[in-house]
Protein backbone atom coordinates (compact mmCIF):
# COMPACT_ATOMS: atom_id res chain seq x y z
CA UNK A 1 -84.07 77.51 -19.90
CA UNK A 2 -81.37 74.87 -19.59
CA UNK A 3 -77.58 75.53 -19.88
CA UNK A 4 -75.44 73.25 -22.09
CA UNK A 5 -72.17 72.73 -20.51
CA UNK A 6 -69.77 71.17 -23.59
CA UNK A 7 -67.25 69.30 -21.35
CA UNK A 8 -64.16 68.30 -23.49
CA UNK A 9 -60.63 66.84 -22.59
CA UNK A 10 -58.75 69.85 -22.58
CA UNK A 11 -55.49 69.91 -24.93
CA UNK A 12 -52.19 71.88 -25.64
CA UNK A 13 -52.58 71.91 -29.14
CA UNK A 14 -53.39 75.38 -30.31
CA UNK A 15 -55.07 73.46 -33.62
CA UNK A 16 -57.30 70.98 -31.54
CA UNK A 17 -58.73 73.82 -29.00
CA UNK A 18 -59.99 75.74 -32.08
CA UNK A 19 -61.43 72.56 -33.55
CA UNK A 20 -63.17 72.39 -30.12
CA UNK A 21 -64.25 75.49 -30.47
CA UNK A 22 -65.32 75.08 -33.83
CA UNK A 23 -68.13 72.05 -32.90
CA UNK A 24 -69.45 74.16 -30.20
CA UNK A 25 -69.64 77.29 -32.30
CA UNK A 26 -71.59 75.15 -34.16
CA UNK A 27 -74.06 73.95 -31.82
CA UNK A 28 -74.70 77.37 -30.73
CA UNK A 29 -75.91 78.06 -34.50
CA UNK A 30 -78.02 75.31 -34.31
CA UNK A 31 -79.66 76.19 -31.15
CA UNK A 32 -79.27 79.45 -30.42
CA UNK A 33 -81.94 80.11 -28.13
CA UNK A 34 -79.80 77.47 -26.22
CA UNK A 35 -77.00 79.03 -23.30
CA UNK A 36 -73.65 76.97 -24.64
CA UNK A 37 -70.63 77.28 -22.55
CA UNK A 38 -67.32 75.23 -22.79
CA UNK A 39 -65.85 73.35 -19.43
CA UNK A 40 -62.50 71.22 -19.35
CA UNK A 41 -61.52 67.81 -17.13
CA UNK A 42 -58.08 68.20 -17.64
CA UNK A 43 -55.50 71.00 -19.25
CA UNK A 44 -57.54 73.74 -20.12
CA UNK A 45 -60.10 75.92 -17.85
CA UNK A 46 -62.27 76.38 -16.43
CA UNK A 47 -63.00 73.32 -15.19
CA UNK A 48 -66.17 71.19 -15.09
CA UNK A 49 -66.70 71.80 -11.24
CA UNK A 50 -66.25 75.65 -11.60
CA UNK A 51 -68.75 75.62 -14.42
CA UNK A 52 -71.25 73.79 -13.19
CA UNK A 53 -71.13 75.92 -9.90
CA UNK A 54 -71.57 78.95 -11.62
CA UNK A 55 -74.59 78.08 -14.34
CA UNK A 56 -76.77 76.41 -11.89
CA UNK A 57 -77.02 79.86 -9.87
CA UNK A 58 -79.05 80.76 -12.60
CA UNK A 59 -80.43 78.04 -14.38
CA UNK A 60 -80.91 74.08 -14.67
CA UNK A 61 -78.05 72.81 -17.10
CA UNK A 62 -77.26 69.64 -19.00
CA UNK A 63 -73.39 68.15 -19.41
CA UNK A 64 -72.56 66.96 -22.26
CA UNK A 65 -68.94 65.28 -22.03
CA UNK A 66 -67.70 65.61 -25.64
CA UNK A 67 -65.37 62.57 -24.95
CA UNK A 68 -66.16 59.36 -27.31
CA UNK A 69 -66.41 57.07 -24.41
CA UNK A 70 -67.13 56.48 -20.84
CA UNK A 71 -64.50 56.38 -18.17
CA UNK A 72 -62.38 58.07 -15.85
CA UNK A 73 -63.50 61.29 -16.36
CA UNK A 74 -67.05 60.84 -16.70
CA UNK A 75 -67.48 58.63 -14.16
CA UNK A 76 -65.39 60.58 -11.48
CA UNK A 77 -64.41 64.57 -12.91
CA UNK A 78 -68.11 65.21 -14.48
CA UNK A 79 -70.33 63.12 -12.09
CA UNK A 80 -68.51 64.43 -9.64
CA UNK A 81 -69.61 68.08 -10.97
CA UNK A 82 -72.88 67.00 -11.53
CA UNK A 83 -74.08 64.99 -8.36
CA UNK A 84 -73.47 68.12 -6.40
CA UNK A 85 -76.30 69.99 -7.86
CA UNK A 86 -79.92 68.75 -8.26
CA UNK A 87 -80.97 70.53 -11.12
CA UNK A 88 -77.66 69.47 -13.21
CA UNK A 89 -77.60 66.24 -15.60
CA UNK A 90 -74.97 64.36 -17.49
CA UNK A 91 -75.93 63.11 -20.77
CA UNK A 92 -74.35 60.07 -22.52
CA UNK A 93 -71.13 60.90 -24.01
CA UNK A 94 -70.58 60.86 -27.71
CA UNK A 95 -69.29 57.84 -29.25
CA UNK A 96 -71.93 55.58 -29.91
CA UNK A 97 -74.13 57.36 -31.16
CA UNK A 98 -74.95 56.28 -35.18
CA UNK A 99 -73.75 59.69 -36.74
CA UNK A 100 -70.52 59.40 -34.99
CA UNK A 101 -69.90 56.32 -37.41
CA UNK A 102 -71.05 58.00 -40.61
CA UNK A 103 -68.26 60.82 -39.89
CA UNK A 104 -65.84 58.21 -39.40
CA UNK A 105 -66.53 56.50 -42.26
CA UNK A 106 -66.61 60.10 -44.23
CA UNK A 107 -63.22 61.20 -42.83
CA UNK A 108 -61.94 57.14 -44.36
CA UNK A 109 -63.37 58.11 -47.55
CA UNK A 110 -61.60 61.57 -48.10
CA UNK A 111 -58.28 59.92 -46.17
CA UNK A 112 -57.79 57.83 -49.15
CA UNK A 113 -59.25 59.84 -52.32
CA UNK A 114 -62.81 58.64 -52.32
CA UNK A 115 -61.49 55.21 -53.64
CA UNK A 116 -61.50 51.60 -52.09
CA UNK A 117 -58.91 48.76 -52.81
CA UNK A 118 -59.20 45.19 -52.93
CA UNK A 119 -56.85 44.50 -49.35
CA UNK A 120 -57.97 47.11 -47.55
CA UNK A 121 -58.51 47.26 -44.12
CA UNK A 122 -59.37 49.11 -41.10
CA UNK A 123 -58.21 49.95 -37.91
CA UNK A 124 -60.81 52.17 -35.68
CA UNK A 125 -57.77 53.93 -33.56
CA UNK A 126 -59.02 54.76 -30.02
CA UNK A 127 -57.51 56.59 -27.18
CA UNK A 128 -58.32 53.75 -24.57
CA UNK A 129 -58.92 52.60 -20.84
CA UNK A 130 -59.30 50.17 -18.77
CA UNK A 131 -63.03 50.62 -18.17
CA UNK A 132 -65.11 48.05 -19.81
CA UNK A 133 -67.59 50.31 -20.38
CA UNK A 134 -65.48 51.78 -22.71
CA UNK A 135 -63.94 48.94 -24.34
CA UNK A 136 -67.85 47.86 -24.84
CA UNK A 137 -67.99 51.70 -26.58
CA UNK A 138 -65.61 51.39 -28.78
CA UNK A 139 -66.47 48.02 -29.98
CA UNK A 140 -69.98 49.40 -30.79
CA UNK A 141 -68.65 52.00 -32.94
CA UNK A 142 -66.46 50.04 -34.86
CA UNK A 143 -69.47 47.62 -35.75
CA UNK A 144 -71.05 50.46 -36.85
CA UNK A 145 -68.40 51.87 -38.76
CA UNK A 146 -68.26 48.20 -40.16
CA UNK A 147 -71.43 48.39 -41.52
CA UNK A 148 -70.36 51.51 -43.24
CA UNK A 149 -67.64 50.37 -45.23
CA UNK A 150 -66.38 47.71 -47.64
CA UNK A 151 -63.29 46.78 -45.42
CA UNK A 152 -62.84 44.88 -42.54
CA UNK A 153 -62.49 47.28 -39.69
CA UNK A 154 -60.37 46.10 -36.02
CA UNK A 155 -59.41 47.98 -33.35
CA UNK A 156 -56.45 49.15 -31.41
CA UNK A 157 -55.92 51.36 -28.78
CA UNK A 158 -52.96 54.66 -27.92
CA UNK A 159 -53.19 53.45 -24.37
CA UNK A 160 -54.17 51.23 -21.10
CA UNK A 161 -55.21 48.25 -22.85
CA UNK A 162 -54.22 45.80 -25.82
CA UNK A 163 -53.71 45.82 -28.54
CA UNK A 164 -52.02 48.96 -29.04
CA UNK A 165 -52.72 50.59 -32.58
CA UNK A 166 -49.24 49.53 -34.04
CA UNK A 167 -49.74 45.84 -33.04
CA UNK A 168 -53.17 46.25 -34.76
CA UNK A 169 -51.75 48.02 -37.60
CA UNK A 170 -49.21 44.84 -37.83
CA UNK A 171 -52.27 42.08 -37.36
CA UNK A 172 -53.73 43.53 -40.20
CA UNK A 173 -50.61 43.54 -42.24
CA UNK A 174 -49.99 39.73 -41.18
CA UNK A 175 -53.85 38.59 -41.76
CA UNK A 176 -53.12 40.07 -45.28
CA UNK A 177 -54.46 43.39 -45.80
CA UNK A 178 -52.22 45.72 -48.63
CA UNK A 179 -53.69 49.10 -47.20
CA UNK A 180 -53.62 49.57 -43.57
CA UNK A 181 -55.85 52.66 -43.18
CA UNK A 182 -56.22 53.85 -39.50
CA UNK A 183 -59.35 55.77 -38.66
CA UNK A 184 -58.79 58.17 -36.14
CA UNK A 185 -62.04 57.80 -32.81
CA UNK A 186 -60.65 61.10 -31.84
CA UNK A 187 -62.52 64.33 -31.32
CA UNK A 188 -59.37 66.73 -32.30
CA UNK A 189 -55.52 66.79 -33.21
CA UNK A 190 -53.74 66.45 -30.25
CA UNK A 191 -51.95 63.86 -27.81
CA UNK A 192 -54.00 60.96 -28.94
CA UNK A 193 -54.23 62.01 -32.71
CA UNK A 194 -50.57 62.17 -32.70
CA UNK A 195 -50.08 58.66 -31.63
CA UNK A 196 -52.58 57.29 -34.36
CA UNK A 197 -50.75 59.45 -36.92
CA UNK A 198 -47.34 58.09 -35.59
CA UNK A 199 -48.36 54.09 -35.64
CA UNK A 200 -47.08 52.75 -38.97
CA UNK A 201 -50.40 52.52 -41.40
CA UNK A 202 -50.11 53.66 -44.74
CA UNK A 203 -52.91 56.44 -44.40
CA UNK A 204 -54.58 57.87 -41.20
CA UNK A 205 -58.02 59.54 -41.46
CA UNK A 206 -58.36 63.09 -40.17
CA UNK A 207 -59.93 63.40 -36.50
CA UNK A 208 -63.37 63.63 -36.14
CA UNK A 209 -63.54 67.21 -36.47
CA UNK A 210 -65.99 70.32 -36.99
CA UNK A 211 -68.27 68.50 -38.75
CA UNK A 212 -72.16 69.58 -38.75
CA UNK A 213 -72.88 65.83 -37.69
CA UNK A 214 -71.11 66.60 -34.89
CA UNK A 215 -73.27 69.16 -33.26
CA UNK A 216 -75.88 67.40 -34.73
CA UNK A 217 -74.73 64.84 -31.70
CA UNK A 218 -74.14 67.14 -28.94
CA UNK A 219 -77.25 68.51 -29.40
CA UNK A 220 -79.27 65.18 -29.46
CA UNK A 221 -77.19 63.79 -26.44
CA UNK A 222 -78.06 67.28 -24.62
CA UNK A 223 -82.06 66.95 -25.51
CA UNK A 224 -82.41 63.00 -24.72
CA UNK A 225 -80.11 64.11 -21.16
């Protein structure tokens, strides 16, 4: 039997650790002949190293970072876990895969009452880095999301690179768009949701959330790992 080690951020907000906890309740439900335990990269423990360490005594075990795009941390915190231990694997993390979109594009649609306006349009609010990789991630998601929904959708980011979600916010605004809406490509409220929420649109989608999608995600990442 194979572990599934759900490797998050970490966060101080009370509200966005039982969100957390929330998806991976819910993968448990959906697999519960399935071992699911909960590691951390930053903030919160125990951390990914510890964790891996201690499920591999008994069993083979899959990571799956439940982070939106590659980077830092899965590059360096989990692989560094991982690549210690021969019978541990790292799946893909979560952002670009297709049902990640549909949420988005669900959380939009209850954000502004189920209705679309002429002038609309979207910007898909990401935490950020410098990674291409993860630029490349994002970009794929909003062309997804784009797909979704009958508003032009750019991007801006809370940190490390340009443009920065207000300066997006503003483009938009200056191109001509009446409703700014940002959607928020975050997994909980926290740091990063607080930023989107504090960047000047008009309406801000809730986070991604404890959505049944969402495990729905973790789970395929975790079999295709």
């Amino acid at each position: 039997m194979t572990t599934l080690i759900a490797c998050s951020h970490g966060t101080d907000s009370a509200e966005g650790r039982r969100t957390v906890e929330d998806i991976v309740d819910l993968v448990r439900a959906r697999i519960p002949q399935t071992r699911v335990v909960q590691a951390f990269v930053d903030v919160q423990e125990p951390d990914i190293a510890t964790v891996v360490d201690q499920e591999v005594v008994n069993d083979d075990a899959v990571v799956v970072p439940l982070l939106l795009s590659v980077g830092f941390h899965t590059a360096v915190d989990i692989a560094g876990a991982v690549k210690r231990h021969a019978g541990v694997r790292q799946s893909d993390p979560l952002g670009t895969h297709p049902l990640i979109a549909q949420i988005l594009a669900t959380r939009l649609r209850a954000s502004i009452g189920g209705t679309w306006l002429d002038g609309d349009a979207v910007v898909l609010a990401a935490a950020g880095s410098s990674n291409p990789a993860a630029v490349a991630d994002v970009e794929a998601a909003a062309t997804r999301l784009a797909a979704l929904i009958p508003a032009p959708v750019t991007i801006g980011y809370a940190s490390a690179i340009e443009p920065r979600i207000p300066q997006a916010v503003q483009a938009a605004r200056d191109a001509g768009a009446r409703r700014v809406i940002a959607a928020s490509h975050v997994l909980a409220p926290g740091y990063f949701a607080g930023l989107v929420q504090a960047a000047g649109a008009d309406v801000v989608s809730a986070p991604l959330g404890a959505d049944p999608r969402m495990a729905d995600v973790i789970i395929d990442r975790f079999r295709s790992a």
